[in-house]
Protein backbone atom coordinates (compact mmCIF):
# COMPACT_ATOMS: atom_id res chain seq x y z
CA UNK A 1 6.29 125.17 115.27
CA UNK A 2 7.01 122.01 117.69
CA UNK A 3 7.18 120.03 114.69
CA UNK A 4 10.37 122.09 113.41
CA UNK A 5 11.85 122.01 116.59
CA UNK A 6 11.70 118.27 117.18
CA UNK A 7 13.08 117.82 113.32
CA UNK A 8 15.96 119.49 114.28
CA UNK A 9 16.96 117.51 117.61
CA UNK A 10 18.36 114.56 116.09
CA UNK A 11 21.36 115.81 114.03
CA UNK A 12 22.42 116.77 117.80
CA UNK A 13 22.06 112.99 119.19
CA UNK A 14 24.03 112.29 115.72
CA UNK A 15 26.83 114.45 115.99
CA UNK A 16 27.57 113.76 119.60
CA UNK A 17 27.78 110.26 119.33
CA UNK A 18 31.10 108.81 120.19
CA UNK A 19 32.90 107.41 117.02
CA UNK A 20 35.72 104.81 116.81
CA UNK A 21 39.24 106.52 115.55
CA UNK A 22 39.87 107.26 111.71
CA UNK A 23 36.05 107.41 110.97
CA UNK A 24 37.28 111.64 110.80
CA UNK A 25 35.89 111.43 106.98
CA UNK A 26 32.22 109.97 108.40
CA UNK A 27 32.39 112.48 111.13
CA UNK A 28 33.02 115.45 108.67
CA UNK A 29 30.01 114.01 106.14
CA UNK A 30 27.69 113.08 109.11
CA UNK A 31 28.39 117.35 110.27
CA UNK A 32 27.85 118.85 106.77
CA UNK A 33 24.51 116.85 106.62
CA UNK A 34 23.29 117.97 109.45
CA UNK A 35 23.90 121.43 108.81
CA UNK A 36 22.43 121.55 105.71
CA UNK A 37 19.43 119.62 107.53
CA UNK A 38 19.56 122.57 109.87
CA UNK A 39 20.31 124.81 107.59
CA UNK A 40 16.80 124.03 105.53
CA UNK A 41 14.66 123.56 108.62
CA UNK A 42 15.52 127.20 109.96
CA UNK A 43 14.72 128.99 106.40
CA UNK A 44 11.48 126.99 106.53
CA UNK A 45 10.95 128.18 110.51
CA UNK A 46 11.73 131.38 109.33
CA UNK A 47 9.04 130.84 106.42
CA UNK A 48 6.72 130.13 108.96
CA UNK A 49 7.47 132.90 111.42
CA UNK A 50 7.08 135.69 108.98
CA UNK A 51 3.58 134.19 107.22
CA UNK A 52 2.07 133.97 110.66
CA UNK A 53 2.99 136.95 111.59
CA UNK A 54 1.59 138.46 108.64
CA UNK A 55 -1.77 137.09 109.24
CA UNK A 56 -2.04 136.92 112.66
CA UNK A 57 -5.07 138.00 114.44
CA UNK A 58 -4.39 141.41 116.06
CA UNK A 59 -7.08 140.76 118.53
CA UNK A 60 -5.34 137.17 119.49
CA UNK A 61 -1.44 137.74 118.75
CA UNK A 62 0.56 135.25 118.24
CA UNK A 63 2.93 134.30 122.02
CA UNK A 64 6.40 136.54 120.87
CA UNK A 65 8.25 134.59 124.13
CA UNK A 66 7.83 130.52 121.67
CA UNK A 67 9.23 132.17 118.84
CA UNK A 68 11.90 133.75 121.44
CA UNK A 69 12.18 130.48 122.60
CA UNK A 70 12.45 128.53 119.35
CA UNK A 71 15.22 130.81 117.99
CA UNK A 72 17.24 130.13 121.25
CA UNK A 73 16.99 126.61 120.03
CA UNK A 74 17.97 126.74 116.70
CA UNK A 75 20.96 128.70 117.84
CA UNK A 76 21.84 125.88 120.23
CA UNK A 77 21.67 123.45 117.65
CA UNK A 78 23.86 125.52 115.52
CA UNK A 79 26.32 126.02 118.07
CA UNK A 80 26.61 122.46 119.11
CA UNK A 81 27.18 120.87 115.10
CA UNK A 82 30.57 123.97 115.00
CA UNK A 83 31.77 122.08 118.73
CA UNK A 84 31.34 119.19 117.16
CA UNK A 85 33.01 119.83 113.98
CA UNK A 86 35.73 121.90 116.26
CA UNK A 87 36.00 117.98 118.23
CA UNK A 88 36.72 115.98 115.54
CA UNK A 89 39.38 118.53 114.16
CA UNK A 90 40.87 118.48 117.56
CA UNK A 91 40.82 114.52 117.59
CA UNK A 92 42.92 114.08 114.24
CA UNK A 93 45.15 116.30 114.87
CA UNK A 94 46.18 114.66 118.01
CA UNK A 95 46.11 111.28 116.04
CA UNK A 96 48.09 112.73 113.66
CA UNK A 97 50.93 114.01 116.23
CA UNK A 98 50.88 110.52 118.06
CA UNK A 99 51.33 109.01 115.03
CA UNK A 100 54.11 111.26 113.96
CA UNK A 101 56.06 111.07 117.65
CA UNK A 102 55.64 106.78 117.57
CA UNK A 103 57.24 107.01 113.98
CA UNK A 104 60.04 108.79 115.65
CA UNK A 105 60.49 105.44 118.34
CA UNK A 106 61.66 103.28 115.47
CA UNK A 107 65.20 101.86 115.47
CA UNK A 108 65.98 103.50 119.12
CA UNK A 109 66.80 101.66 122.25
CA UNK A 110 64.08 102.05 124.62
CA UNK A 111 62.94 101.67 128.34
CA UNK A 112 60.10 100.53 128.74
CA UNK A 113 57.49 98.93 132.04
CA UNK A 114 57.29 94.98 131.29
CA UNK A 115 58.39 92.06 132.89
CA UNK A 116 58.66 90.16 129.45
CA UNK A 117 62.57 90.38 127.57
CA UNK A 118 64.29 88.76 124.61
CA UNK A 119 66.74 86.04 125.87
CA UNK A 120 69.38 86.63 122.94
CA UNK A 121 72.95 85.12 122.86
CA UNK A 122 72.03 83.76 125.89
CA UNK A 123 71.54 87.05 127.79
CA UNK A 124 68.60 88.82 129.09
CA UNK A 125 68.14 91.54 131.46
CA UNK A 126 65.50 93.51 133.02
CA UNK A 127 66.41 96.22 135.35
CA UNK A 128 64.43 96.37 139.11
CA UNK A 129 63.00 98.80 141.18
CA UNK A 130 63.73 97.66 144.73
CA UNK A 131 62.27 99.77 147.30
CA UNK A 132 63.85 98.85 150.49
CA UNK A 133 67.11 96.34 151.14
CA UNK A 134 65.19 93.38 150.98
CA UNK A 135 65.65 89.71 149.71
CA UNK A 136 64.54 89.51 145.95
CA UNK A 137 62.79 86.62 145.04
CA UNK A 138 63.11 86.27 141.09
CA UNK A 139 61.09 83.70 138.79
CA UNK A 140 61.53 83.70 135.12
CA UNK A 141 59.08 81.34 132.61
CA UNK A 142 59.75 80.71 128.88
CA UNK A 143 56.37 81.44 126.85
CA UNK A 144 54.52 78.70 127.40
CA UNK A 145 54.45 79.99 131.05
CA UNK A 146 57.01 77.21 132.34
CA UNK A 147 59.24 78.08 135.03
CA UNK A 148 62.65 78.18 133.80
CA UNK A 149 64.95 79.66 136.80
CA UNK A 150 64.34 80.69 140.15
CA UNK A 151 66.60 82.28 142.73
CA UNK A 152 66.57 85.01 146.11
CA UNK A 153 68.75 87.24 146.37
CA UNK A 154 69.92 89.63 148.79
CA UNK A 155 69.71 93.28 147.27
CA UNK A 156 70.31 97.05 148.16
CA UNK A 157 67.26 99.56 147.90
CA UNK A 158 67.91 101.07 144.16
CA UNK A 159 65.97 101.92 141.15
CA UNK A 160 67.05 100.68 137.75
CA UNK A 161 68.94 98.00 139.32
CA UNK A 162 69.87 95.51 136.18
CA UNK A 163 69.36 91.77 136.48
CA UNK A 164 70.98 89.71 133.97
CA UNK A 165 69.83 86.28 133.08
CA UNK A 166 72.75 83.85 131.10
CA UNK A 167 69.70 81.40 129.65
CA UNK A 168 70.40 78.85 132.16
CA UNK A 169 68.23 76.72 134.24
CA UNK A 170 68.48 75.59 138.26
CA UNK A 171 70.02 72.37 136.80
CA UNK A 172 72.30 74.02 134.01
CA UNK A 173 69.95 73.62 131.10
CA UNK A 174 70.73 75.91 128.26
CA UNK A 175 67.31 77.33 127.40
CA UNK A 176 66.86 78.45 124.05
CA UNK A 177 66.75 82.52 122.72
CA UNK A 178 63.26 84.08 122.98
CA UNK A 179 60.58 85.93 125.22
CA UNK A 180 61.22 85.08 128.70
CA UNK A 181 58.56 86.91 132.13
CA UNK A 182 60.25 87.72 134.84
CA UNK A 183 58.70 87.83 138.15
CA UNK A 184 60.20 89.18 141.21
CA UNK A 185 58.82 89.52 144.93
CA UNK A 186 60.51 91.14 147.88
CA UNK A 187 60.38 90.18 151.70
CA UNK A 188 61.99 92.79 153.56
CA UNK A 189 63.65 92.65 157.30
CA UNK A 190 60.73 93.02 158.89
CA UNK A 191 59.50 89.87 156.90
CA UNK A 192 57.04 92.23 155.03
CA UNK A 193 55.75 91.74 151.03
CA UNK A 194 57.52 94.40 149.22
CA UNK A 195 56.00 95.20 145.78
CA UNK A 196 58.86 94.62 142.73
CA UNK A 197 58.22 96.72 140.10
CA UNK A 198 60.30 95.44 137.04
CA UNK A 199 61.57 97.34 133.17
CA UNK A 200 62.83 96.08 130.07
CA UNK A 201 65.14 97.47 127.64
CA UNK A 202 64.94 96.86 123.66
CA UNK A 203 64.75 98.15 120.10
CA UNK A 204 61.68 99.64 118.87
CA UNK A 205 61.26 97.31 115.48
CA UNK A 206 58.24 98.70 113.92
CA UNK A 207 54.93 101.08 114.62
CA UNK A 208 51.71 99.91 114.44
CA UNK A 209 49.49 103.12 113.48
CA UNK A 210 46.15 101.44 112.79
CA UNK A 211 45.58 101.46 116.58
CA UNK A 212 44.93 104.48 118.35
CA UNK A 213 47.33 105.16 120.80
CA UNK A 214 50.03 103.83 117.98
CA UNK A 215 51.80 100.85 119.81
CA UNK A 216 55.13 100.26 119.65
CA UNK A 217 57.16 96.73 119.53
CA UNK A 218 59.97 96.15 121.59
CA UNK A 219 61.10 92.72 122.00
CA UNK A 220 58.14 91.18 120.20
CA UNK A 221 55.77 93.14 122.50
CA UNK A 222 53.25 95.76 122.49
CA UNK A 223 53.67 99.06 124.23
CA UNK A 224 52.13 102.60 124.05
CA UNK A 225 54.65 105.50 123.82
CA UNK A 226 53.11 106.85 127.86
CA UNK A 227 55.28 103.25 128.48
CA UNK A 228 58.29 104.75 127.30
CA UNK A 229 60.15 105.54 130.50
CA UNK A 230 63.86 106.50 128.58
CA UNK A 231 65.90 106.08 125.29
CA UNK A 232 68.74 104.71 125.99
CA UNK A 233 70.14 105.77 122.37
C-alpha cells in the first residue's frame, strides 16, 4: 500500500511546476499523463484493497483508518491535477486577451512613462510632472549616452507639462533625428531635490506577442500596455 501511494506523488511535483508562457500544449500533455498515471494506480489500489480484504484474517483485520487514509490521498491527488489543469486554462486565456488588447495599441498615439523620445524634424518633446514650483534642471543625451543640451528652468507645479526640444545644442549644433534621454532634476525654494518624473508621447508601430506581457514599440522602444498612461488618438 505505501508503495502505491508514493507512485502517485510525483505527477503532483510535475504538474505544479512553474512553466515558461506558451508551453499550454506541454502543460495539457504533461496533465493527461498524469491522470492516466493516476488513473491506473487507483484501479490497481483498488485491486489491492478488495483482494486483501477478501482474505484477510478475521482474527487480525486489516487497519480500516490506512485504507481511510490512502483514499483521502488519492482524492487529493485527483483534485490537485483538475486545479492544475483549471491553471493553465486560466493562464492562456489571459495570454490570449493581452495579446488581443496590445493588437488593439497599433497605429494609435500613445502616452507612455520614459524619458527616451524620437527627435524628428528637429522636434522632440516629453511632457513633465513637476511637483512643486521649482527650478527644472533638464539634460538630454543622443544614444551613445553623450550629452547633447542642458538648461534650468524656472517652472510652475503641473502635471503633463510639455517640454519641447528643437534638436539644438548649447552651442547651436543641429543634432541629427533619432532617440534622444531626457533627464530632469528639480531644486525647489527651499533648495530641496525634487523627484522629476518624465512621459513620452508616440505611435505604437508594431506588437511583439512572443513575450509575455506583449510589448509594445513606441519610438523604437519597448513598453508593456500597464505603461500606457493615455491615447492621445
Amino acid at each position: 500500500m505505501a508503495t502505491t501511494g508514493a507512485t502517485t506523488a510525483s505527477p503532483v511535483v510535475s504538474g505544479t511546476t512553474p512553466l515558461p508562457a506558451g508551453s499550454s500544449s506541454s502543460s495539457s500533455s504533461l496533465s493527461s499523463t498524469s491522470g492516466a498515471t493516476l488513473a491506473g494506480n487507483f484501479q490497481t489500489f483498488l485491486t489491492l484493497l478488495t483482494t486483501q480484504l477478501q482474505n484477510q484474517n478475521p482474527l487480525d483485520p486489516l487497519d480500516t483508518n490506512q485504507f481511510t487514509q490512502q483514499l483521502v490521498e488519492f482524492a487529493s491527488v485527483e483534485q490537485q491535477l483538475k486545479t492544475n489543469d483549471s491553471l493553465s486554462t486560466l493562464v492562456s486565456l489571459e495570454q490570449t486577451a493581452q495579446s488581443t488588447q496590445a493588437l488593439t495599441f497599433v497605429g494609435k498615439t500613445a502616452v507612455v512613462n520614459g524619458n527616451t523620445a524620437a527627435l524628428t524634424n528637429s522636434q522632440a518633446t516629453w511632457e513633465l510632472n513637476i511637483p512643486s514650483n521649482s527650478n527644472v534642471n533638464v539634460s538630454i543625451a543622443n544614444s551613445s549616452g553623450q550629452t547633447v543640451f542642458s538648461g534650468t528652468y524656472a517652472v510652475n507645479a503641473g502635471n503633463n507639462q510639455p517640454f519641447t526640444w528643437n534638436g539644438q545644442g548649447n552651442d547651436g549644433t543641429q543634432w541629427p533625428d533619432g532617440q534622444y534621454t531626457l533627464t530632469a532634476t528639480a531644486t525647489d525654494s527651499s533648495g530641496n531635490s525634487v523627484g522629476i518624473a518624465t512621459q513620452v508621447q508616440g505611435v505604437v508601430s508594431a506588437v511583439d506577442l512572443t513575450q509575455s506581457p506583449p510589448l509594445l514599440t513606441i519610438n523604437g522602444q519597448s513598453y508593456t500596455v500597464n505603461q500606457i498612461q493615455s491615447i492621445a488618438n
